[in-house]
N, C-alpha and C. Protein backbone atom coordinates (compact mmCIF):
# COMPACT_ATOMS: atom_id res chain seq x y z
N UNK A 1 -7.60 32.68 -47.11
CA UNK A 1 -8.91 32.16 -46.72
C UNK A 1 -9.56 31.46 -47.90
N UNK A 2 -10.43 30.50 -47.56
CA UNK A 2 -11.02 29.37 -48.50
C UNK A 2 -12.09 30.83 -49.39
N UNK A 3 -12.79 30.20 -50.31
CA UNK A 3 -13.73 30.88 -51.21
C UNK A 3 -14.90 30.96 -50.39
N UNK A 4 -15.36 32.13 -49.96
CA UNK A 4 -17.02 32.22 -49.32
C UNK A 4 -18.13 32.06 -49.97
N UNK A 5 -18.77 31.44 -49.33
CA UNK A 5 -19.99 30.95 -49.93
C UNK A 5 -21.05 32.47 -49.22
N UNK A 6 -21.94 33.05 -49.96
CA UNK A 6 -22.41 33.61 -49.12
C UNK A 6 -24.31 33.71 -49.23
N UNK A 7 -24.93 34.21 -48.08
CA UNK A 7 -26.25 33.86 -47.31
C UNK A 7 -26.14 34.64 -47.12
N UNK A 8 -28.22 34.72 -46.76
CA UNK A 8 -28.87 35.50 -46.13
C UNK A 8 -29.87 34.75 -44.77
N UNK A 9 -30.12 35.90 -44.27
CA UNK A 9 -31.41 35.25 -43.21
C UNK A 9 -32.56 36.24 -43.26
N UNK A 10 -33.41 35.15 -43.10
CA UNK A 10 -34.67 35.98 -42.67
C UNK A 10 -35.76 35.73 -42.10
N UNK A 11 -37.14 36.39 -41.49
CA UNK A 11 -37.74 36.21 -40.91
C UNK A 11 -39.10 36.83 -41.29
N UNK A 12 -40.36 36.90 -40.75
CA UNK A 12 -41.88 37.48 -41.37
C UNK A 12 -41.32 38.67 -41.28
N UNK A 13 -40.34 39.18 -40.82
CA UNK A 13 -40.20 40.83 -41.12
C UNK A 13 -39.99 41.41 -42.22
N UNK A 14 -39.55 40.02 -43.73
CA UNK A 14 -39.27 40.08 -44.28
C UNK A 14 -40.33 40.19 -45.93
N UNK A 15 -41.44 39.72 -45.20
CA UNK A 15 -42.74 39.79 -45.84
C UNK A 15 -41.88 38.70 -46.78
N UNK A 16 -42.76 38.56 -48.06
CA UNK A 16 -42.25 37.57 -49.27
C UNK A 16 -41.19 38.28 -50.12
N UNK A 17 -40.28 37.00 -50.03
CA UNK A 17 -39.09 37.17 -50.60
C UNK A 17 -38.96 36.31 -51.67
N UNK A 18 -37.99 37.39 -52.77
CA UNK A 18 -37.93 36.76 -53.80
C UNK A 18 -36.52 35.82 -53.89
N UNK A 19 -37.13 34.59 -53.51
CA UNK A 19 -36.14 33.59 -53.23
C UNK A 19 -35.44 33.56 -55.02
N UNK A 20 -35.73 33.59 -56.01
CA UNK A 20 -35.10 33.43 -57.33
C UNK A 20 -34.38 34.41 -57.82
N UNK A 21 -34.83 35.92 -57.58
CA UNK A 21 -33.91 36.70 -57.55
C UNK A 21 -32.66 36.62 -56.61
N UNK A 22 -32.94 36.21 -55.37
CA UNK A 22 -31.41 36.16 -54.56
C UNK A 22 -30.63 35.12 -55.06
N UNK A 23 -31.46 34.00 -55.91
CA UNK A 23 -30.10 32.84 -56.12
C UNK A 23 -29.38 33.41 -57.33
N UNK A 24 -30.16 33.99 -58.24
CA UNK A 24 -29.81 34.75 -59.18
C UNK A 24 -28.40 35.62 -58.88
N UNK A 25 -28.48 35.95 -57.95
CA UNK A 25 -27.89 37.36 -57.78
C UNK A 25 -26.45 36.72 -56.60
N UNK A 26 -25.87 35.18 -56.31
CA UNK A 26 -25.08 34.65 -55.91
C UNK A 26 -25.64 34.30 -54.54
N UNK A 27 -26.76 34.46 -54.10
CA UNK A 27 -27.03 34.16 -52.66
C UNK A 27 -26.99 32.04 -52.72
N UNK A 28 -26.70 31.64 -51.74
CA UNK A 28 -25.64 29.72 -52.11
C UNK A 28 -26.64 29.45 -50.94
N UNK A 29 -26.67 30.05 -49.37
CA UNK A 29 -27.71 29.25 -48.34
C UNK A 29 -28.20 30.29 -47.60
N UNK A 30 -29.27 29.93 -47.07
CA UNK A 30 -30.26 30.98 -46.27
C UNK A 30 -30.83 30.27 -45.41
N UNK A 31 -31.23 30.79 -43.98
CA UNK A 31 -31.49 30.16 -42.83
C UNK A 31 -32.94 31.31 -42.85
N UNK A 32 -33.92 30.96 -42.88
CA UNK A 32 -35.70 31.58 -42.24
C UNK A 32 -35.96 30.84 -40.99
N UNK A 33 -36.53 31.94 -40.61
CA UNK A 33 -36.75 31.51 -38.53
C UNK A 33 -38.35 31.29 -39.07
N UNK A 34 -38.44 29.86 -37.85
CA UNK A 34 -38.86 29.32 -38.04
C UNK A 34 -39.96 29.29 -36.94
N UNK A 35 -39.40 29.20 -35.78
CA UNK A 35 -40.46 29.54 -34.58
C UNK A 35 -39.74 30.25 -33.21
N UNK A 36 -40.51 30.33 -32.79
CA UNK A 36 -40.00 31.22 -31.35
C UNK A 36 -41.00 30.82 -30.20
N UNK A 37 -39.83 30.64 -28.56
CA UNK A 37 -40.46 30.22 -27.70
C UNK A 37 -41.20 28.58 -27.95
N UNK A 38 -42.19 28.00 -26.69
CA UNK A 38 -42.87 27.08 -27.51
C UNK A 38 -43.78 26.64 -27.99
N UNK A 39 -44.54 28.24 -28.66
CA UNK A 39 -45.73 27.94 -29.66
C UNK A 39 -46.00 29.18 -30.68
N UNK A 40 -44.67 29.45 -31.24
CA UNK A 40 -44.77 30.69 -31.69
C UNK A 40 -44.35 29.99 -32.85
N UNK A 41 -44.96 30.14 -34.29
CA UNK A 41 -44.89 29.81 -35.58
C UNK A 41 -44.96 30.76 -36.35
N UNK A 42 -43.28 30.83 -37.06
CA UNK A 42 -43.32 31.75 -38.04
C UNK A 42 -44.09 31.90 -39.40
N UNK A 43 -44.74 32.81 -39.84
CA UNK A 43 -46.42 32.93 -40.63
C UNK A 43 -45.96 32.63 -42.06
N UNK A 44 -44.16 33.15 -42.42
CA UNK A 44 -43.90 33.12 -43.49
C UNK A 44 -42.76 31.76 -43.69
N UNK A 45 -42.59 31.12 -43.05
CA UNK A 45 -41.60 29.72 -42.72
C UNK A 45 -41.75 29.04 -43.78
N UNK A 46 -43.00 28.17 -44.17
CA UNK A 46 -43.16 27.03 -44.71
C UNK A 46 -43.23 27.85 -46.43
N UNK A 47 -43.59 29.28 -46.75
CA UNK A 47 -43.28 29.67 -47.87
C UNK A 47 -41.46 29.68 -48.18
N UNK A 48 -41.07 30.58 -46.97
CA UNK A 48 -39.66 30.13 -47.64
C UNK A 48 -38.80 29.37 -47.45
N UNK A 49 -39.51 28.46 -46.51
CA UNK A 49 -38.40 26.85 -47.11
C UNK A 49 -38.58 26.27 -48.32
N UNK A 50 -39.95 26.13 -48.96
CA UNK A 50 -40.46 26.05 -50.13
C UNK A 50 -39.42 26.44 -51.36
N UNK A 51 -39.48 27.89 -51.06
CA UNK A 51 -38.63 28.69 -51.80
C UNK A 51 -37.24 28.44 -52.18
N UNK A 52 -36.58 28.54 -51.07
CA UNK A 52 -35.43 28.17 -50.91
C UNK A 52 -35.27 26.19 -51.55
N UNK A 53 -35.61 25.32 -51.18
CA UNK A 53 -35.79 24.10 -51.38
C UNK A 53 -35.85 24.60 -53.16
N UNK A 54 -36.97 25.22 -54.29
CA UNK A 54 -37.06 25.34 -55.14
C UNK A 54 -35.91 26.09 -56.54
N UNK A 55 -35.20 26.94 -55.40
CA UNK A 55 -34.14 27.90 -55.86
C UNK A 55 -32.44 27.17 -55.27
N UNK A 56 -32.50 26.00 -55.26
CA UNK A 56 -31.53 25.14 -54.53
C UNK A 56 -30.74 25.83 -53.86
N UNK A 57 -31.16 26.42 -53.08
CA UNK A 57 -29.96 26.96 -52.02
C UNK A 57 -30.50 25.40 -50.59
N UNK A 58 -28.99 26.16 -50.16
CA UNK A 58 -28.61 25.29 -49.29
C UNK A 58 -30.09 25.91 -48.05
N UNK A 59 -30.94 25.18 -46.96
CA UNK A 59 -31.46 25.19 -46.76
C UNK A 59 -31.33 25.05 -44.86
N UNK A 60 -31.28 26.42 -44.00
CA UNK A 60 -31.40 25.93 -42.85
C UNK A 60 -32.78 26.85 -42.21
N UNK A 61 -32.78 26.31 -41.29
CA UNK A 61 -33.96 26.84 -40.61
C UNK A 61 -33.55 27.32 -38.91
N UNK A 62 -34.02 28.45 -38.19
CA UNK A 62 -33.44 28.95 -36.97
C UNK A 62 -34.53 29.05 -36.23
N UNK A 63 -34.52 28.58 -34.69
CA UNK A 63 -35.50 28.83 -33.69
C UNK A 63 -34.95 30.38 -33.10
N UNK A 64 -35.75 31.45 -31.99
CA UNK A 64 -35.62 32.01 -31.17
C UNK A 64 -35.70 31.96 -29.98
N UNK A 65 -34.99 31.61 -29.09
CA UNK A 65 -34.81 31.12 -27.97
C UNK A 65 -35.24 32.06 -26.58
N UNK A 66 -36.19 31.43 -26.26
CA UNK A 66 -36.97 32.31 -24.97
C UNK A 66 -36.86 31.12 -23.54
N UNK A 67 -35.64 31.58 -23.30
CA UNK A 67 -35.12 30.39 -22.13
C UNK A 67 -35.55 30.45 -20.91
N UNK A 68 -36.36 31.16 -20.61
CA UNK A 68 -37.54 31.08 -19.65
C UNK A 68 -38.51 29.59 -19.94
N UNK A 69 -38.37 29.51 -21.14
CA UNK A 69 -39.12 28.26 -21.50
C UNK A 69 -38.60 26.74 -21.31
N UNK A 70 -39.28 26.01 -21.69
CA UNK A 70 -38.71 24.36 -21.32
C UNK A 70 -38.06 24.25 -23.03
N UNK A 71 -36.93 23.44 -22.61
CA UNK A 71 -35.77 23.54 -23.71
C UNK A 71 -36.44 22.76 -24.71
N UNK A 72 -36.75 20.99 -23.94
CA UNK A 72 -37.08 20.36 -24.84
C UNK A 72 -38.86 20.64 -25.81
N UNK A 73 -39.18 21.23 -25.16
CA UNK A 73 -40.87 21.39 -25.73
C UNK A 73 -40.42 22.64 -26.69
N UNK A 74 -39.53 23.77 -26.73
CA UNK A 74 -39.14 24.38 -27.99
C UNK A 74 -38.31 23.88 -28.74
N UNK A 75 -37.28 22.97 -28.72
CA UNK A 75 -37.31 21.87 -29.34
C UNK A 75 -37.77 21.47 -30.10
N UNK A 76 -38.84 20.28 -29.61
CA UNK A 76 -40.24 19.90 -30.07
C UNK A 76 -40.84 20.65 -31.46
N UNK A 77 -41.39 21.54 -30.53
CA UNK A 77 -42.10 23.12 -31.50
C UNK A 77 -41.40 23.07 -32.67
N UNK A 78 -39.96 23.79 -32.87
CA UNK A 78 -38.83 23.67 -33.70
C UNK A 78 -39.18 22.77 -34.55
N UNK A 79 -39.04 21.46 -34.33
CA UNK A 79 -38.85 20.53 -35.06
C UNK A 79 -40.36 19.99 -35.67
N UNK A 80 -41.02 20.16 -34.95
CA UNK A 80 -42.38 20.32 -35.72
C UNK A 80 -43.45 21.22 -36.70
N UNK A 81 -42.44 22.53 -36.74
CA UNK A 81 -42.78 23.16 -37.92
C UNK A 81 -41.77 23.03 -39.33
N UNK A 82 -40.76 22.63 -38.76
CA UNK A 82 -40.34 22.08 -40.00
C UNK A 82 -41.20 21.22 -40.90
N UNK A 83 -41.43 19.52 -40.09
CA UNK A 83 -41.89 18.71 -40.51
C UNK A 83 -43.19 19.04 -41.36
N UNK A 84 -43.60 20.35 -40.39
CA UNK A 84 -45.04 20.55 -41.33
C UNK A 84 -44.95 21.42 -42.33
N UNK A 85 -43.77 21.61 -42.85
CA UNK A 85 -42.71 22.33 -43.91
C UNK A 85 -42.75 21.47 -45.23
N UNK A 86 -42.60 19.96 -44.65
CA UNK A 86 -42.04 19.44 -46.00
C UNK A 86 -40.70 18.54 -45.04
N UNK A 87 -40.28 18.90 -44.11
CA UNK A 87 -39.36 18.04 -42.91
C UNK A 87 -38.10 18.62 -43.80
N UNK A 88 -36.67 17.88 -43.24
CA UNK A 88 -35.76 17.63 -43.25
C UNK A 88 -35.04 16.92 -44.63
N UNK A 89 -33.76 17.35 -45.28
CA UNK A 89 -33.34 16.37 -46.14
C UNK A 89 -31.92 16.36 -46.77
N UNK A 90 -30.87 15.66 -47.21
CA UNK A 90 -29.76 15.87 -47.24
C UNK A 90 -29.12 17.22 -46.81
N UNK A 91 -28.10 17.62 -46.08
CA UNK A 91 -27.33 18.75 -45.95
C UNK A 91 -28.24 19.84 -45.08
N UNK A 92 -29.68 20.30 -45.24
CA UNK A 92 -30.51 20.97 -44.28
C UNK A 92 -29.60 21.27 -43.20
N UNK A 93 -29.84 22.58 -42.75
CA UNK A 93 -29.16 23.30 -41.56
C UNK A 93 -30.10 23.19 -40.46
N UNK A 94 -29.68 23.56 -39.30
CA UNK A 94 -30.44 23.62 -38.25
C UNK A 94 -29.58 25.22 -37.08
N UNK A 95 -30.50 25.98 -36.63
CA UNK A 95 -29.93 26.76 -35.66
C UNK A 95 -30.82 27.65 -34.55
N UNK A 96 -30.10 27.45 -33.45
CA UNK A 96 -30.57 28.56 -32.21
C UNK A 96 -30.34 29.97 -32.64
N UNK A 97 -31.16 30.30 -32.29
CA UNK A 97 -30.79 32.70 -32.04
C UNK A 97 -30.77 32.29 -30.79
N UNK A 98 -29.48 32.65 -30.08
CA UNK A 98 -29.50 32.88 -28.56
C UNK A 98 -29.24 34.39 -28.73
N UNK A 99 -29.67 35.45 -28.46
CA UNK A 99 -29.41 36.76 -28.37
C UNK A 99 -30.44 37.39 -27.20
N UNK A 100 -31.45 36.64 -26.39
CA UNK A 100 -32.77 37.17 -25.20
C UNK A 100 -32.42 36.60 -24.27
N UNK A 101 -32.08 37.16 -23.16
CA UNK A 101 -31.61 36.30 -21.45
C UNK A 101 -33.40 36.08 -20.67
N UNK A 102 -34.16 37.02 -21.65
CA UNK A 102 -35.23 36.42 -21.09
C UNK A 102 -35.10 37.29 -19.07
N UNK A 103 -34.46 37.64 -19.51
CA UNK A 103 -34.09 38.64 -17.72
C UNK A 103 -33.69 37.52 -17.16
N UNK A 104 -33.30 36.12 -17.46
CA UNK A 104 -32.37 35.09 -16.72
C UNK A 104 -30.81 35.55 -16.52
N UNK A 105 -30.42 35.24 -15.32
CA UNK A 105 -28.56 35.00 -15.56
C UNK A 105 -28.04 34.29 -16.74
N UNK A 106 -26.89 34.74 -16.65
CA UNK A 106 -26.09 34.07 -18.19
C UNK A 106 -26.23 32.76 -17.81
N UNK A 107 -26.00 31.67 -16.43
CA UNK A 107 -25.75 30.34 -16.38
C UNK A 107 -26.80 29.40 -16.46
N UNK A 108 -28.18 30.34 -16.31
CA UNK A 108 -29.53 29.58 -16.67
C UNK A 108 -29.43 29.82 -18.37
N UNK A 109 -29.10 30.75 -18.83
CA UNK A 109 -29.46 30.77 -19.91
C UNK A 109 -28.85 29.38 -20.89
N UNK A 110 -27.26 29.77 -20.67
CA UNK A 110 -26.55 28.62 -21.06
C UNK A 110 -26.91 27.50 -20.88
N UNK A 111 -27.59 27.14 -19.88
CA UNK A 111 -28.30 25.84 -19.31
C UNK A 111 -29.40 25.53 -20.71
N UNK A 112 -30.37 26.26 -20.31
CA UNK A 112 -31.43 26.26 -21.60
C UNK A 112 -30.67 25.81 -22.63
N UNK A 113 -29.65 26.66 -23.15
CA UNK A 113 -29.16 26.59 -24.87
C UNK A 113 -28.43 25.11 -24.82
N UNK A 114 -27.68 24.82 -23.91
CA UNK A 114 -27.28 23.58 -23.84
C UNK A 114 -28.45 22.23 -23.84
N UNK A 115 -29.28 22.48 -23.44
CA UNK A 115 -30.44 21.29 -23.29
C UNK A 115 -31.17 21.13 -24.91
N UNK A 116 -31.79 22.65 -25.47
CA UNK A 116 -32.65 22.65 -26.05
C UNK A 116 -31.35 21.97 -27.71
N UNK A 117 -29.84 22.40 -27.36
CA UNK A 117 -29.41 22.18 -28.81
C UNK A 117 -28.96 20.51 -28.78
N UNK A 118 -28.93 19.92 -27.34
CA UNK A 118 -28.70 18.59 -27.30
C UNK A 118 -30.11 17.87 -27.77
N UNK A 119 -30.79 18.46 -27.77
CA UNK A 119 -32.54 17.37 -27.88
C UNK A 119 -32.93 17.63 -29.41
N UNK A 120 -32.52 18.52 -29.45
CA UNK A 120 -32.66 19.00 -31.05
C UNK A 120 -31.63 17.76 -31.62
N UNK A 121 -30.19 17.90 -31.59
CA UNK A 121 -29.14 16.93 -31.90
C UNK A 121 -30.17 15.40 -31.73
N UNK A 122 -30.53 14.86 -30.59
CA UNK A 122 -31.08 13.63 -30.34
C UNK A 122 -31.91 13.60 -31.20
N UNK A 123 -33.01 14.21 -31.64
CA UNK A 123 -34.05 14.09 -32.50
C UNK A 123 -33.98 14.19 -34.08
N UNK A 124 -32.94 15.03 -34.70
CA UNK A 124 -33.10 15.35 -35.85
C UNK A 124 -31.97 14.60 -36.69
N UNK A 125 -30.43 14.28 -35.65
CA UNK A 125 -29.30 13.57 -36.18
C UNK A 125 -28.93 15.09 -36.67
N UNK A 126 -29.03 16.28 -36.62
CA UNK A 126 -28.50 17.60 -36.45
C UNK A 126 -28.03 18.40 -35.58
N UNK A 127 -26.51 18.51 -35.60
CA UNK A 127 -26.09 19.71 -34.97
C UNK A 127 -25.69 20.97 -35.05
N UNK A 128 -26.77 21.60 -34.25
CA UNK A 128 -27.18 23.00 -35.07
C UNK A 128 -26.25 24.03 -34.78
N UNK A 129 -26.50 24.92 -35.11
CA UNK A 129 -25.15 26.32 -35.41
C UNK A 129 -26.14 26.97 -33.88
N UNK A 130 -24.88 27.59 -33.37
CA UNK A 130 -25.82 28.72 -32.45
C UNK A 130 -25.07 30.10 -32.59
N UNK A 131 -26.18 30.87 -33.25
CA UNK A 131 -26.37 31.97 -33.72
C UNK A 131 -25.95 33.14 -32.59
N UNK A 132 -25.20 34.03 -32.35
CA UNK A 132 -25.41 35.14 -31.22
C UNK A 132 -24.49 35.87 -31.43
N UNK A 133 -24.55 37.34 -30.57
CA UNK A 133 -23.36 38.22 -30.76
C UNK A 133 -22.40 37.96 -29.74
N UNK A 134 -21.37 39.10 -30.14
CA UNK A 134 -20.04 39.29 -29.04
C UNK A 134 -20.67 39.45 -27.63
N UNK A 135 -21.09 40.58 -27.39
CA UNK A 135 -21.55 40.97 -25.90
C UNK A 135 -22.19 39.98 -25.24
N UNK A 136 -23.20 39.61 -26.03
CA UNK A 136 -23.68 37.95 -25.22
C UNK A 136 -23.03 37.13 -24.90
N UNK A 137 -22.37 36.29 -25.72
CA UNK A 137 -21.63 35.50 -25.67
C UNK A 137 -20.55 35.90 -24.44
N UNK A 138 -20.15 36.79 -25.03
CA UNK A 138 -19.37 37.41 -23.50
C UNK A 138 -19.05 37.38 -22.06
N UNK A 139 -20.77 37.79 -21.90
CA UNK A 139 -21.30 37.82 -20.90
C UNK A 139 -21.51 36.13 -20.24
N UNK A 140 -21.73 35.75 -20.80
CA UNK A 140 -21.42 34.02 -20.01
C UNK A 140 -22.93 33.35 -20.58
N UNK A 141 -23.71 33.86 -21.29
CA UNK A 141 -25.08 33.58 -21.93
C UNK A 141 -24.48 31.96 -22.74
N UNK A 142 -23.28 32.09 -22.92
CA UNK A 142 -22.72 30.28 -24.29
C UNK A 142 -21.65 29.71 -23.74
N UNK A 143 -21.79 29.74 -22.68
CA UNK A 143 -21.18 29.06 -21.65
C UNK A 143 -21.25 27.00 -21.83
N UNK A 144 -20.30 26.42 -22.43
CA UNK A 144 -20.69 24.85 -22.03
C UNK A 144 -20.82 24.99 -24.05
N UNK A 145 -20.98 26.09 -24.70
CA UNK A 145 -21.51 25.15 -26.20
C UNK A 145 -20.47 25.67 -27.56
N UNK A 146 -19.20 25.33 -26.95
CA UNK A 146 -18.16 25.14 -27.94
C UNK A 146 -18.40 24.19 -28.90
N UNK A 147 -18.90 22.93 -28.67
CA UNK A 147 -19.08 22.14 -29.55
C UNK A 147 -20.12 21.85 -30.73
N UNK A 148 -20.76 23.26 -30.40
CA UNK A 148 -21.58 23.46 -31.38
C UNK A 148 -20.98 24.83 -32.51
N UNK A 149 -21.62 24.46 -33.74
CA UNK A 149 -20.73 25.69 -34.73
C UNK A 149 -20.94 27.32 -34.48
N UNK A 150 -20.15 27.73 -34.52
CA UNK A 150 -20.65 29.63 -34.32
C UNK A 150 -21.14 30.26 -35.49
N UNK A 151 -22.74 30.53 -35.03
CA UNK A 151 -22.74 31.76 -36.21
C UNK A 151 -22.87 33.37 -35.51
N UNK A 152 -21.66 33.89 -35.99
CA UNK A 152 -21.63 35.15 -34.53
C UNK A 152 -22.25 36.09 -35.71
N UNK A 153 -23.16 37.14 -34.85
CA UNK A 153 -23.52 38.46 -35.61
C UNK A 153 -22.04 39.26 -35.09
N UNK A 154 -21.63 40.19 -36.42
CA UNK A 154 -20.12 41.04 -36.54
C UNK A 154 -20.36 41.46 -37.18
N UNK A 155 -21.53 42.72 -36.96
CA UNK A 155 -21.27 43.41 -38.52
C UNK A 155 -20.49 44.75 -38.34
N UNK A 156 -19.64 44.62 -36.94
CA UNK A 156 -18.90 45.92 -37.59
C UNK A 156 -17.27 45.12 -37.34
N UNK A 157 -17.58 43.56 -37.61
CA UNK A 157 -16.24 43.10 -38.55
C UNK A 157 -16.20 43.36 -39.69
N UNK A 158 -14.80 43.46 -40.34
CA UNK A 158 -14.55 42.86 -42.46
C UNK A 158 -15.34 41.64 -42.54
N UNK A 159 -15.75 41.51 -43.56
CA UNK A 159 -16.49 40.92 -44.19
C UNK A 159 -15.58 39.06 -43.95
N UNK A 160 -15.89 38.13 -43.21
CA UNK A 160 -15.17 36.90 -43.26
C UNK A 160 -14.04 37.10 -41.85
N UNK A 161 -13.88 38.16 -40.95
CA UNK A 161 -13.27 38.42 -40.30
C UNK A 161 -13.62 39.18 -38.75
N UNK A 162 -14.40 38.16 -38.32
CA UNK A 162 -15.55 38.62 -37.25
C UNK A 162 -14.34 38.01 -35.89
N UNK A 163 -14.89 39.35 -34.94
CA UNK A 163 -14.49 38.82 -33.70
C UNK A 163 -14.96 37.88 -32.87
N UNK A 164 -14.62 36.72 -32.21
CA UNK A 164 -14.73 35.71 -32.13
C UNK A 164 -15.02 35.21 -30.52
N UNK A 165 -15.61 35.35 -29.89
CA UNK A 165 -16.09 35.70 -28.06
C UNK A 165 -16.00 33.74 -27.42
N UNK A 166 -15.66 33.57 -26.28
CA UNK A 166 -15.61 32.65 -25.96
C UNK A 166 -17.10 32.18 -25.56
N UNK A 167 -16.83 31.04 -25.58
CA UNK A 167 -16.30 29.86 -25.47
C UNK A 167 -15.44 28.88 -26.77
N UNK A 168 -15.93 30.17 -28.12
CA UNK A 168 -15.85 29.61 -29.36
C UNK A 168 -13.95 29.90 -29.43
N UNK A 169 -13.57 28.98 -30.09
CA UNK A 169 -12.06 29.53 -31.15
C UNK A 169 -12.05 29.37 -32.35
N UNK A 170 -13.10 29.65 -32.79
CA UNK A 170 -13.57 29.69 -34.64
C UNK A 170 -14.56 29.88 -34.65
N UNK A 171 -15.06 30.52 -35.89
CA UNK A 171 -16.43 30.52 -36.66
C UNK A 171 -17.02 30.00 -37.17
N UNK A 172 -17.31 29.56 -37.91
CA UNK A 172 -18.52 29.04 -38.90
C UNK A 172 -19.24 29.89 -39.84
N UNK A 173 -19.94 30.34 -39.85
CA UNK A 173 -21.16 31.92 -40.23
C UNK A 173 -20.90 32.81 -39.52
N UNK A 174 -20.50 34.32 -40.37
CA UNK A 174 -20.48 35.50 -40.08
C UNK A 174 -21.72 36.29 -40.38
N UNK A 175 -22.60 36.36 -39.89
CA UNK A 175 -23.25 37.62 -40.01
C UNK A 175 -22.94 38.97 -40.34
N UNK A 176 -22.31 39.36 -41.62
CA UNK A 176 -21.61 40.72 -40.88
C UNK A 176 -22.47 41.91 -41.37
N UNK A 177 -23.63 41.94 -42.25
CA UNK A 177 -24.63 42.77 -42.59
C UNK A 177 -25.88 42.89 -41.86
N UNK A 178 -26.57 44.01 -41.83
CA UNK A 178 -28.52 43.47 -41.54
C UNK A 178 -29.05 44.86 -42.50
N UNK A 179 -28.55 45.09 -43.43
CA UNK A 179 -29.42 46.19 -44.23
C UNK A 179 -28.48 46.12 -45.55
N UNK A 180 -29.96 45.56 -46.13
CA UNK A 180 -31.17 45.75 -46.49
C UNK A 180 -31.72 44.81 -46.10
N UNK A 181 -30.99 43.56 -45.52
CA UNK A 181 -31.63 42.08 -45.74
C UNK A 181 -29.93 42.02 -44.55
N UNK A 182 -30.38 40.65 -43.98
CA UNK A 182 -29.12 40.30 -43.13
C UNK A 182 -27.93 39.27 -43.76
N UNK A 183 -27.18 39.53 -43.93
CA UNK A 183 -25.93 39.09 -44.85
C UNK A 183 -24.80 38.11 -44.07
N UNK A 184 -24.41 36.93 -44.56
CA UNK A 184 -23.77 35.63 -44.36
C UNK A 184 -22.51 35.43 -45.29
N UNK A 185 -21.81 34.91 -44.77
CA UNK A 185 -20.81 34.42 -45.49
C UNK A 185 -20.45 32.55 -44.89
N UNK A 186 -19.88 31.82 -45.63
CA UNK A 186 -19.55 31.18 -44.57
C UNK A 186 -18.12 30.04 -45.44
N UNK A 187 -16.91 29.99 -44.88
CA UNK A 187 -15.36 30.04 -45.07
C UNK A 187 -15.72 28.58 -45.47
N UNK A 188 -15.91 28.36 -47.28
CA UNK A 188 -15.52 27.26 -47.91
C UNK A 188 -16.64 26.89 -48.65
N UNK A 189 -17.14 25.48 -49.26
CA UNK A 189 -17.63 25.26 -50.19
C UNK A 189 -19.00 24.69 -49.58
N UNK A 190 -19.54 24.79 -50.69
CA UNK A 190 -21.02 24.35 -50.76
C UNK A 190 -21.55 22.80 -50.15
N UNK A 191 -19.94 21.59 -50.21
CA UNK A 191 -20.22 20.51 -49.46
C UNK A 191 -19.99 20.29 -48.31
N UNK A 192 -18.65 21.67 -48.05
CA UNK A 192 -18.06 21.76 -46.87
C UNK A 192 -19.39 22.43 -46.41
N UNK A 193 -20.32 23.08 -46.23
CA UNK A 193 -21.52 23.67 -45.64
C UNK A 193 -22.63 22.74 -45.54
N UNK A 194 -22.97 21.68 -46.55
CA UNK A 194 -24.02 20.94 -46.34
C UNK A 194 -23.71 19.96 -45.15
N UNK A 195 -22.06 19.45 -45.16
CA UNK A 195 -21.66 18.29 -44.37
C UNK A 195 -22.08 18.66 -42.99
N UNK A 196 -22.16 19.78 -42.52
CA UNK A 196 -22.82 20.56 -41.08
C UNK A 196 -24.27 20.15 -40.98
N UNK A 197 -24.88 20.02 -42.19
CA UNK A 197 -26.38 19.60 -42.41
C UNK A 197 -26.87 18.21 -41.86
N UNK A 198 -27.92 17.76 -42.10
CA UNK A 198 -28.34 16.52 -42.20
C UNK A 198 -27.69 15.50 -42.72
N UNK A 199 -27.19 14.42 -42.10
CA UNK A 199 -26.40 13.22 -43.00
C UNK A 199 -28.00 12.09 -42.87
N UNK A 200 -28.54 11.50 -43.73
CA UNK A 200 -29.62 10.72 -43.38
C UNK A 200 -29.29 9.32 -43.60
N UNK A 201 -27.24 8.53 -43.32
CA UNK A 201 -27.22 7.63 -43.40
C UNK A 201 -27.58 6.64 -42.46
């Protein structure tokens, strides 16, 4: 296997994080959620993109997906707290949490995740990672979005060696920790990870 690069994620659950100690300490990219549904703004977002942006790690940002909702207006949302971040810029990540059916069937759900990661793609020139576990995925919730990268939660895979649920036949980002902090790896180098990012040619 290639050399792992490895990440964290996080969210306001996380209160303020010391983005300089983690680069310190080998952390390379980190994804902070960013919003949820379509008017839910994460309180601590625009500090740690800041952060992150300042401590050069590689830089993505994750929506939470409440697919009861209209795809493209969380979308929208999404992409508008970035901007009021500081926006977008070489290599920047982009990603869905599909892990809430929202009490929908798996084929609405998939519907949603398919709309909201194509409008996202149309708008930003990003195609984003979609984030979720085995059992979901499973269940028919990622139905239609192979062509987007996997970041599967596995944390009771080895570390770089996560089980892998269809529609996907590879990974991308392993999740395979969430304590103390939620833990990333992801199979190769720092350009091989940005090239997933923003290209702004």
């Amino acid at each position: 296997m290639n050399r792992m690069l490895h990440g964290i994620d996080v969210s306001n659950w996380q209160g303020d994080v010391d983005w300089e100690r983690h680069a310190r300490d080998g952390v390379a990219f980190a994804f902070a959620k960013a919003s949820e549904g379509g008017d839910y703004t994460d309180t601590w977002f625009a500090r740690n993109w800041a952060g992150m942006r300042e401590n050069w790690l590689v830089c993505g940002a994750y929506h939470f997906a409440r697919p009861k909702g209209d795809p493209g207006e969380q979308a929208e949302h999404f992409l508008g707290v970035i901007r009021a971040a500081g926006g977008l810029r070489r290599g920047d990540l982009l990603a869905l949490d599909l892990e809430d059916a929202d009490g929908l069937p798996p084929a609405r759900v998939a519907r949603f995740a398919r709309r909201w990661c194509r409008a996202v793609e149309e708008r930003s020139g990003v195609r984003p990672f979609v984030y979720t576990f085995v059992a979901f995925a499973e269940d028919g919730n990622c139905a239609g979005l192979a062509e987007y990268p996997l970041w599967i939660s596995s944390p009771g895979s080895p570390k770089g060696r996560p089980h892998v649920p269809p529609p996907w036949d590879s990974w991308r980002l392993h999740q395979y920790a969430h304590s103390p902090i939620d833990k990333n790896v992801f199979a190769g180098s720092r350009r091989e990870l940005t090239s997933l990012g923003l290209d702004p040619r």
